[in-house]
Protein backbone atom coordinates (compact mmCIF):
# COMPACT_ATOMS: atom_id res chain seq x y z
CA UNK A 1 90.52 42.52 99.27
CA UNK A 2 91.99 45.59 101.31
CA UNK A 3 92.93 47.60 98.07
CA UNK A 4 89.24 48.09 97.93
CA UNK A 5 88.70 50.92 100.68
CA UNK A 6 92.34 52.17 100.46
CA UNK A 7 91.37 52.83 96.80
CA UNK A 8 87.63 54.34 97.91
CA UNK A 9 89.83 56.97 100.11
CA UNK A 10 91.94 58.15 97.76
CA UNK A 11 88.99 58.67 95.50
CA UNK A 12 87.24 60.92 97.98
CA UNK A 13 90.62 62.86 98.92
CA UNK A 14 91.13 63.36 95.09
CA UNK A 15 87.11 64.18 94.50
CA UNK A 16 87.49 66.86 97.74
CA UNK A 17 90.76 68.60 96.74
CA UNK A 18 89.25 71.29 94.35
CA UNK A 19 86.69 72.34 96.58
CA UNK A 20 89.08 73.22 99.33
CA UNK A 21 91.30 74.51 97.21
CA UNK A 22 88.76 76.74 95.70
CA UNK A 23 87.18 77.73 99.13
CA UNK A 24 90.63 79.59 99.72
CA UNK A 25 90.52 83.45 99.59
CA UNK A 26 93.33 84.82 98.06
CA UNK A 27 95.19 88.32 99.01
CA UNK A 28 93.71 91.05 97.00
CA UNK A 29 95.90 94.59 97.39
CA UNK A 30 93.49 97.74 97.40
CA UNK A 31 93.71 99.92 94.18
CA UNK A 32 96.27 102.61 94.90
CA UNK A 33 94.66 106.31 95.13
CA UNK A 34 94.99 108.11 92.03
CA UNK A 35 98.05 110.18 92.10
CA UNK A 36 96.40 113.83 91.87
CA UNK A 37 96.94 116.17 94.31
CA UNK A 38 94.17 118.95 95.10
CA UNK A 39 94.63 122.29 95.03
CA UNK A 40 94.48 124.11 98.96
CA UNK A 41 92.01 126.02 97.67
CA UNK A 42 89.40 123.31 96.87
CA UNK A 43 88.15 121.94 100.08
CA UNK A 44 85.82 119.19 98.96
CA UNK A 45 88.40 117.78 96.24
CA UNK A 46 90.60 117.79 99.06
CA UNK A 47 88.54 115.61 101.30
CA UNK A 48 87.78 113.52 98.40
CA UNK A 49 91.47 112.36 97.65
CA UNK A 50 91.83 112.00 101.27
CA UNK A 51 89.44 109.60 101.82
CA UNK A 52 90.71 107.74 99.05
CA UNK A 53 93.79 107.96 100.67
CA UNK A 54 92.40 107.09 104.14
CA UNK A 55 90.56 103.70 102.21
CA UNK A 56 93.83 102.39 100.76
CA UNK A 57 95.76 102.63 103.91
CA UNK A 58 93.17 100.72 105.95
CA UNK A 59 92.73 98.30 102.94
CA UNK A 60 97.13 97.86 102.52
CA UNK A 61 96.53 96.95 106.45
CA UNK A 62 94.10 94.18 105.67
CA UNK A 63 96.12 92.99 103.10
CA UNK A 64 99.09 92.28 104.56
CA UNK A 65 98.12 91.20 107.37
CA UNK A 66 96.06 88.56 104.81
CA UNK A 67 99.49 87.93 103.27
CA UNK A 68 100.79 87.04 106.65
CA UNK A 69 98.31 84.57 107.96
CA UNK A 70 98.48 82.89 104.21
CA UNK A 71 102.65 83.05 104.85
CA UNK A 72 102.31 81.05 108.32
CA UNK A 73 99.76 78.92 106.95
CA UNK A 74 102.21 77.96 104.19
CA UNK A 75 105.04 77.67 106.59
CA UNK A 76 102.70 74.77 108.76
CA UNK A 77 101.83 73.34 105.69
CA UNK A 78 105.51 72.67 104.67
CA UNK A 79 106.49 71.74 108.00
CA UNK A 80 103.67 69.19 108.08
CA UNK A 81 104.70 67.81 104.39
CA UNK A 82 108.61 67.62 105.01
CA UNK A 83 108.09 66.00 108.37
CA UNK A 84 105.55 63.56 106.90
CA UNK A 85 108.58 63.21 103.90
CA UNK A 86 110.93 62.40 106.53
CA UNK A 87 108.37 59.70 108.28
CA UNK A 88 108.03 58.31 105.16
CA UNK A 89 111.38 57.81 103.70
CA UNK A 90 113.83 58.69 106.37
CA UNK A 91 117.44 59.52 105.43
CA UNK A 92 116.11 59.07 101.38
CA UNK A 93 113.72 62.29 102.27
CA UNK A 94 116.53 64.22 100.45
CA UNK A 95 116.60 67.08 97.93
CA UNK A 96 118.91 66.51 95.21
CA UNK A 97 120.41 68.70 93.12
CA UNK A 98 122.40 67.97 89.58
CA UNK A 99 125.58 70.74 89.77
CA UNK A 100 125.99 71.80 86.41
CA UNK A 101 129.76 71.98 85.39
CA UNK A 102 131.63 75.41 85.26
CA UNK A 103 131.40 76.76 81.25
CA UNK A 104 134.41 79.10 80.01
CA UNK A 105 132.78 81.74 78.42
């Protein structure tokens, strides 16, 4: 019977799914700086707020460069799926859309 380890494979692909998908790291954007701004004449408040302001700019870095590795990662994985689409069905690998008719208001 060949449904047998056809059936076995599918079970393991379905059994492995949620731990890849759960090993994925998503994006996370720093927390913005509070919006205060220091007084001249109080140095140390000053260099507080600035380092704040010095952590979310290298953290805003980080995080979009995260969002572009997880956009080109996306953009293989869709290019992978469509062209396996298109080995697998050919001219019916084909988005269809239902136009709705014009309504008078």
């Amino acid at each position: 019977m060949t449904a047998g380890p056809r059936l076995l494979s599918l079970v393991i692909m379905l059994a492995l799914a949620p731990a890849a998908a759960s090993a994925q790291v998503a994006c996370i954007p720093p927390e913005e700086p509070y919006p205060y701004e220091p007084s001249d004449l109080d140095a140390e408040l000053r260099q507080i707020v600035n380092e704040q302001y010095e952590d979310y700019v290298s953290g805003i870095e980080d995080y979009i460069s995260c969002l572009e590795t997880e956009r080109v990662d996306a953009m293989q994985t869709a290019d992978q799926v469509v062209q396996r689409w298109v080995r697998y069905f050919g001219d019916n690998a084909a988005l269809h859309y239902e136009i709705q008719p014009d309504r008078d208001p």
